[in-house]
Protein backbone atom coordinates (compact mmCIF):
# COMPACT_ATOMS: atom_id res chain seq x y z
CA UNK A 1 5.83 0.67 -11.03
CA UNK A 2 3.47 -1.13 -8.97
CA UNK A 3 1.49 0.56 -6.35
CA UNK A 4 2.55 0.35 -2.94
CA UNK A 5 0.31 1.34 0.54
CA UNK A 6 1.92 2.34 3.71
CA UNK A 7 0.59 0.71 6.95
CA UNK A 8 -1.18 4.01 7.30
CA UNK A 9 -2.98 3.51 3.78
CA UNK A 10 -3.75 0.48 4.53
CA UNK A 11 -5.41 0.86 8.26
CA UNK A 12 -7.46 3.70 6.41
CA UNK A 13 -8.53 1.24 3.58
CA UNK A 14 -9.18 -1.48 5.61
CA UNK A 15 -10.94 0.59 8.20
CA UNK A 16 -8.64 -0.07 11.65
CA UNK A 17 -6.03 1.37 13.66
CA UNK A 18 -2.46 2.32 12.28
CA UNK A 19 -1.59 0.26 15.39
CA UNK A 20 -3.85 -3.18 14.85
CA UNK A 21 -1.70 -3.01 11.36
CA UNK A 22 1.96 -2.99 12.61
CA UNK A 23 0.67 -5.54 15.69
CA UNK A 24 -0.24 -7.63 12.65
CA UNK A 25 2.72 -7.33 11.09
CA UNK A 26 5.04 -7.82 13.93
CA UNK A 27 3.00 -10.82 15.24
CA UNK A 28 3.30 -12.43 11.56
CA UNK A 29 -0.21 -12.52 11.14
CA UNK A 30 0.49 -10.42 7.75
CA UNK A 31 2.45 -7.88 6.88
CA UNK A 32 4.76 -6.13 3.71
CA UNK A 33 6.32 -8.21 1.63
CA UNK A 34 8.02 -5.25 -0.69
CA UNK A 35 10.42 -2.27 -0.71
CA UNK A 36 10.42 0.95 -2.16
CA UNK A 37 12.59 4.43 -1.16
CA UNK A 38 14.25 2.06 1.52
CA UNK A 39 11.93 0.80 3.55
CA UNK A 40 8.79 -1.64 3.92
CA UNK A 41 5.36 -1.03 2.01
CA UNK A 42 2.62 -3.01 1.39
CA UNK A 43 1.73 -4.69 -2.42
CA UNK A 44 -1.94 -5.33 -3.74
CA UNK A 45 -1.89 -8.44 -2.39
CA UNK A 46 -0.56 -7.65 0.86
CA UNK A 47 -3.68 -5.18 1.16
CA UNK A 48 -5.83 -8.09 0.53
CA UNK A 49 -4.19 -10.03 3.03
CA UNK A 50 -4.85 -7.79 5.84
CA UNK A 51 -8.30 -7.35 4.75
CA UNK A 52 -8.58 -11.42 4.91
CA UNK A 53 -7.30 -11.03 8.57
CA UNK A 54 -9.55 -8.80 9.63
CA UNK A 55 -12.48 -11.09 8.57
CA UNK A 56 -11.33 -14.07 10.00
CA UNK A 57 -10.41 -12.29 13.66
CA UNK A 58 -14.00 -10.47 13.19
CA UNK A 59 -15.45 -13.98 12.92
CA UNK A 60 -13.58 -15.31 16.00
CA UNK A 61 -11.12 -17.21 15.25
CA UNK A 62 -7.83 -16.99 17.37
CA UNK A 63 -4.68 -15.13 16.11
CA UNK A 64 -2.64 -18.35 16.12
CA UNK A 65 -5.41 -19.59 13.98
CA UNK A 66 -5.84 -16.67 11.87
CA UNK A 67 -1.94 -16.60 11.07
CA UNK A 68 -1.80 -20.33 10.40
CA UNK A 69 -4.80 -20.20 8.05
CA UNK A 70 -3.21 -17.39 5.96
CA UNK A 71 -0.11 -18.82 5.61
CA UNK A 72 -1.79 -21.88 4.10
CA UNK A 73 -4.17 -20.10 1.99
CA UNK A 74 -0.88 -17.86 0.53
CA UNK A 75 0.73 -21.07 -0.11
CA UNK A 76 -1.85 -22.62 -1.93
CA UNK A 77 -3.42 -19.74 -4.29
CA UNK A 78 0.10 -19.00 -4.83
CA UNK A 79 1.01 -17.92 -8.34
CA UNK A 80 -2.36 -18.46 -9.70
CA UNK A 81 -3.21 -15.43 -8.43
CA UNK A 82 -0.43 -13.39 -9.74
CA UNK A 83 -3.83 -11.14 -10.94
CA UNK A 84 -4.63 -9.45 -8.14
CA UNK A 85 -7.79 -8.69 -9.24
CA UNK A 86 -8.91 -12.13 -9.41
CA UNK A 87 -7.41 -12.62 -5.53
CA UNK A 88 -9.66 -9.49 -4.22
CA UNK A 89 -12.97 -11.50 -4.97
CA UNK A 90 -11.45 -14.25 -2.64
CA UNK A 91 -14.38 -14.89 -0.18
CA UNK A 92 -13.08 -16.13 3.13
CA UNK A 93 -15.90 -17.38 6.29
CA UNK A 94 -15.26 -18.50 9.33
CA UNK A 95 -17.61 -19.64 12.44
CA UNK A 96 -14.67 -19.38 15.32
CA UNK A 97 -13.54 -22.89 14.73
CA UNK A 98 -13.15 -23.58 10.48
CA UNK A 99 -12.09 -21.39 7.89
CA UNK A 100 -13.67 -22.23 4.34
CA UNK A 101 -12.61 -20.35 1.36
CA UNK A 102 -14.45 -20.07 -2.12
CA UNK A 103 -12.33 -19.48 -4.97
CA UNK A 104 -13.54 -19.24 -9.04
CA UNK A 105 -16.51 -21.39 -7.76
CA UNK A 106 -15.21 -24.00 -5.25
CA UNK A 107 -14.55 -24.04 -1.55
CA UNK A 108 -11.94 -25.37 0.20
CA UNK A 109 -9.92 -25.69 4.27
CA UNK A 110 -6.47 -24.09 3.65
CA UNK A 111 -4.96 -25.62 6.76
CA UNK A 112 -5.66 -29.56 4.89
CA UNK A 113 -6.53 -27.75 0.94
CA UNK A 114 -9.81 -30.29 1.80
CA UNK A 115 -12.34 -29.37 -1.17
CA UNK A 116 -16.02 -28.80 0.83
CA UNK A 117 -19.44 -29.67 -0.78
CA UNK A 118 -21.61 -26.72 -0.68
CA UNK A 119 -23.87 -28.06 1.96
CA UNK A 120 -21.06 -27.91 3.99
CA UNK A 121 -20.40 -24.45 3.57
CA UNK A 122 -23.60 -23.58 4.13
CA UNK A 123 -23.66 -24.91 7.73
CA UNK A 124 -21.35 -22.38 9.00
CA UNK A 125 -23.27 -19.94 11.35
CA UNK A 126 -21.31 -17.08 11.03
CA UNK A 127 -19.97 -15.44 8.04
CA UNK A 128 -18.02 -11.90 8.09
CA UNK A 129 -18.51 -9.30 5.49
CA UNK A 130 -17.04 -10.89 1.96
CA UNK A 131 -14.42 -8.90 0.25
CA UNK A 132 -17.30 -8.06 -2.23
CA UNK A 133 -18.63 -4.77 -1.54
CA UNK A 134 -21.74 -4.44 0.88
CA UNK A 135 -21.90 -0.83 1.81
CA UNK A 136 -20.81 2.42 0.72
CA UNK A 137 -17.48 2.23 2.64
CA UNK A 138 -16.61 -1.06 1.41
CA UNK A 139 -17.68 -0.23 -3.04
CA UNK A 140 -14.80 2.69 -1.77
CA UNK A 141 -12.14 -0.15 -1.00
CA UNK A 142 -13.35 -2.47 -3.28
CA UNK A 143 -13.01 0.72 -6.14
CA UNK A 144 -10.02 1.18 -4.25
CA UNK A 145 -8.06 -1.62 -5.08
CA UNK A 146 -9.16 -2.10 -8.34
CA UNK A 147 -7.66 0.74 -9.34
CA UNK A 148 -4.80 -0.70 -8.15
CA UNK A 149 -4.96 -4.27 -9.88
CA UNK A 150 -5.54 -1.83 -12.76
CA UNK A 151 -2.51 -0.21 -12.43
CA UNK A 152 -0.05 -3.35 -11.51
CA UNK A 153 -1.55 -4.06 -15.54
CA UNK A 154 -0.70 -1.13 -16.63
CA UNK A 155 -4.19 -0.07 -17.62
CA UNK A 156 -3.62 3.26 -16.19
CA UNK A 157 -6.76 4.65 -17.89
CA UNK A 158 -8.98 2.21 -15.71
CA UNK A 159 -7.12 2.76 -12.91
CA UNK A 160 -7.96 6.45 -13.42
CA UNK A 161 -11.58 5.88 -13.27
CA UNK A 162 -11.66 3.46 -10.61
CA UNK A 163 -10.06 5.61 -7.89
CA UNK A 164 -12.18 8.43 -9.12
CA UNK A 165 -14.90 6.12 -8.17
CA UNK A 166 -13.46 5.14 -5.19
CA UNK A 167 -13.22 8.84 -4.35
CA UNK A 168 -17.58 8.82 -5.09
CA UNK A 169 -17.67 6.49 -2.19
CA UNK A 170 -15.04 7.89 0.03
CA UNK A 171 -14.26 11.45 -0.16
CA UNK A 172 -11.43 11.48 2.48
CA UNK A 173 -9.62 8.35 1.22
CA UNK A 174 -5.72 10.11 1.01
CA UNK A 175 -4.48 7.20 -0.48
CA UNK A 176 -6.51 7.02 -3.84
CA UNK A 177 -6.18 11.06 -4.42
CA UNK A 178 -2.03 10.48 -3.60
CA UNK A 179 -2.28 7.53 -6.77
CA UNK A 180 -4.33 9.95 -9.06
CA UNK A 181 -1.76 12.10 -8.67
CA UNK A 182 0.88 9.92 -9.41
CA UNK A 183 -0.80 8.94 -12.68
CA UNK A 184 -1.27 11.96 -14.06
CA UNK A 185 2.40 12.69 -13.09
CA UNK A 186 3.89 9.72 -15.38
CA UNK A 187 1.80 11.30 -18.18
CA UNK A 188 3.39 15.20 -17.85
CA UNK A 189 0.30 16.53 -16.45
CA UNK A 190 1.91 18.18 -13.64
CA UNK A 191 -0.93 20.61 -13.21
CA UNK A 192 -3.26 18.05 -12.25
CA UNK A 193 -1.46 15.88 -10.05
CA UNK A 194 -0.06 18.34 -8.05
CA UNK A 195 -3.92 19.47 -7.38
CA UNK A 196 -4.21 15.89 -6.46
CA UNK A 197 -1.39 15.44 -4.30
CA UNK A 198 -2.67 18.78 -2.69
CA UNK A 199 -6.09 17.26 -2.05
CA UNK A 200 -4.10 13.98 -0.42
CA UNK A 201 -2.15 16.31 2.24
CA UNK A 202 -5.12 17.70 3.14
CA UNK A 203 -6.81 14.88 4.18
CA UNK A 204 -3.50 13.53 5.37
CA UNK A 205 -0.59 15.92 6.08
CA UNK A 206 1.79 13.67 7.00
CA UNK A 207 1.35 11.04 4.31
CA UNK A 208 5.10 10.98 3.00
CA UNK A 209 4.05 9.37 -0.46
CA UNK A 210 2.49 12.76 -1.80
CA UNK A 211 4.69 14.81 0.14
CA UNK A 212 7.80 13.48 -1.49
CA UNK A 213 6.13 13.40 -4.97
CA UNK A 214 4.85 16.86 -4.82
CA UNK A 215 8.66 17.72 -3.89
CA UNK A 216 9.71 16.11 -7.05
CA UNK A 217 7.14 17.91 -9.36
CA UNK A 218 8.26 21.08 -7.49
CA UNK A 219 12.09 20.26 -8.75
CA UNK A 220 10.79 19.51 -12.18
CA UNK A 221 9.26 22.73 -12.73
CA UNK A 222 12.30 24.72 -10.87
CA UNK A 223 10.89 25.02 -7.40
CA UNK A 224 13.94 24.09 -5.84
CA UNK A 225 13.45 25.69 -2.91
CA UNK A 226 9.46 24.45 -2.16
CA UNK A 227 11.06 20.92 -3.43
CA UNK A 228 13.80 21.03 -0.51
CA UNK A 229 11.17 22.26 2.06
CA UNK A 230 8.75 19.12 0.82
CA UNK A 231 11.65 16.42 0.96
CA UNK A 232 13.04 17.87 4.46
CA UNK A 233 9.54 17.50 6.17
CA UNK A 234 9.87 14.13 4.43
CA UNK A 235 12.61 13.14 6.09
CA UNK A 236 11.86 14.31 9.45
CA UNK A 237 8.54 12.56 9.99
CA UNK A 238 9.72 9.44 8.16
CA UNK A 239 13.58 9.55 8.67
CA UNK A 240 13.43 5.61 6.61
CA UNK A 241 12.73 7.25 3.42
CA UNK A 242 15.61 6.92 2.08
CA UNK A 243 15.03 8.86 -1.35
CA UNK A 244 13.89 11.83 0.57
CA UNK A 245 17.33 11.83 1.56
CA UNK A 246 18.95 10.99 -1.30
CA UNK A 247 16.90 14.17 -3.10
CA UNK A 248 17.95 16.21 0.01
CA UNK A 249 21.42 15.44 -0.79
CA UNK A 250 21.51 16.52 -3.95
CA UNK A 251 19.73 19.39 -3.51
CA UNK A 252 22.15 20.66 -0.67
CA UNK A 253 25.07 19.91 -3.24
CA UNK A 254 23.10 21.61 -5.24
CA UNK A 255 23.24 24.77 -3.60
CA UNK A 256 26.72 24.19 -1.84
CA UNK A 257 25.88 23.24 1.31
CA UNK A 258 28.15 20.47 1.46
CA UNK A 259 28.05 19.44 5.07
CA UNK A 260 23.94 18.92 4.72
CA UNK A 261 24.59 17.39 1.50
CA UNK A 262 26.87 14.62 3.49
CA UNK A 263 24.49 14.03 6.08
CA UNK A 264 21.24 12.79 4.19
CA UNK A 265 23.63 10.96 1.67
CA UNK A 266 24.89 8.63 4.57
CA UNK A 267 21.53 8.81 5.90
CA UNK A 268 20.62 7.46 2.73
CA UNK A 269 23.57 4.66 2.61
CA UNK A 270 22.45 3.31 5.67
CA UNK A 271 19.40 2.65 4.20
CA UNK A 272 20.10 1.59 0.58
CA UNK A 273 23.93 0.40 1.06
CA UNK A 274 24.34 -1.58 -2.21
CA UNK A 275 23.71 1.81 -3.86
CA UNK A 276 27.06 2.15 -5.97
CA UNK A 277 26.32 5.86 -7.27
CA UNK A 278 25.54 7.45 -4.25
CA UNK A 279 29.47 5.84 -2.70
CA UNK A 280 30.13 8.08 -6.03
CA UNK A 281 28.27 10.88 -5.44
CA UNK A 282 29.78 10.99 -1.75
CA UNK A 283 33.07 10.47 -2.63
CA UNK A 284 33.04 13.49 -5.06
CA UNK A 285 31.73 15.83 -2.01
């Protein structure tokens, strides 16, 4: 499964406001392009995106401009940079009015694809933070989202130490304790990602990611009622998450509360209605 970042995650990786990310997204400067438990995350390269946006508005250019210029540059690195880690070492500058990029060595306009000489690039007077780290905060992101290149590989061992390392730089990053958890989860080692997931609600109580998944682990283990309690304060905060329901649902069923059990599995339909076991599983109730 590939990792996915909520528009909280990534306003905390990126280093703005929860709010600055949705106005982003609504405005279609750039925004989540996946699914996953029935609503809208963020991918890798969505991450990268917004990180690209935020260096381009820091530099001065115009939203319009800055949404144009994306578009372009999606369009034309395209699916030769299906490896994400190859698309975080994009470099991206910008001195209000052009927008150059430098990719694997040359350097190009996105709005016309126009390849620059290098004496051209130099003449631009301002130039934003790259996406290569430059300080503490940003060897935490950059650690960050290797971890998570690492992981859309499936080289979950590097991924491992990379948000460990990311966690060096950045102690109270939620987001890479919530995906250490979530690795040692896939291998059985419940003990240790629950500590993680732990660690991740502590730093972030209402990050619905961990929550759910330390409900799960609690199920596993025959916590049933701790798993309930995690999925219902799922729910509530983030009433799209439509597998919180879906657990809920079973869970009530579970334990014969059949009216509950109803509820969060049309909750659940509105959300994911294509999903032809849960018609079963309602039908049955």
């Amino acid at each position: 499964m590939k990792p996915t970042y909520t528009s909280r995650d990534v306003a905390d990786i990126v280093g703005i406001s929860e709010s600055r990310v949705r106005y982003w997204a609504q405005t279609g400067v750039v925004g989540p392009s996946e699914r996953a438990a029935g609503r809208a995350v963020y991918s890798f390269q969505d991450l990268v995106g917004v990180k690209a946006a935020k260096e381009l508005l820091d530099g001065g250019l115009s939203l319009q401009r800055a949404r144009k210029n994306l578009e372009a540059l999606r369009a034309q690195l395209g699916a030769a940079h299906d490896d994400n880690r190859s698309l975080a070492g994009v470099r991206i500058r910008s001195d209000g009015e052009r927008v150059i990029v430098s990719d694997n060595g040359a350097s190009f306009e996105p709005l016309s694809g126009q390849l620059m000489l290098d004496f051209a690039v130099d003449d631009l007077q301002v130039e934003p933070a790259p996406l290569l780290p430059t300080t503490k905060a940003e060897s935490a992101w950059a650690w960050f989202l290797e971890g998570g290149a690492c992981e859309a590989r499936g080289e979950d061992d590097h991924a491992l130490i990379a948000y460990h390392k990311a966690l060096d730089g950045d102690p109270a990053l939620a987001a890479a304790h919530t995906n250490i958890g979530n690795l040692h989860y896939r291998r059985g080692e419940r003990g240790e990602a629950r500590a993680a997931y732990e660690k991740a609600l502590a730093l972030d109580p209402e990050q619905p990611e961990a929550r759910y998944n330390l409900g799960n682990l609690y199920d596993d283990v025959g916590e049933a009622e701790a798993a309930r309690m995690e999925w219902f304060r799922v729910a509530g905060a983030c009433p799209e998450f439509a597998d919180a329901h879906y657990n809920l649902a079973v869970a009530c069923a579970r334990d014969g509360d059949g009216d509950a059990a109803r509820q969060h599995l049309r909750r659940y339909m509105t959300l994911v209605p294509d999903d032809t076991a849960a018609a079963e599983l309602l039908a049955s109730l």
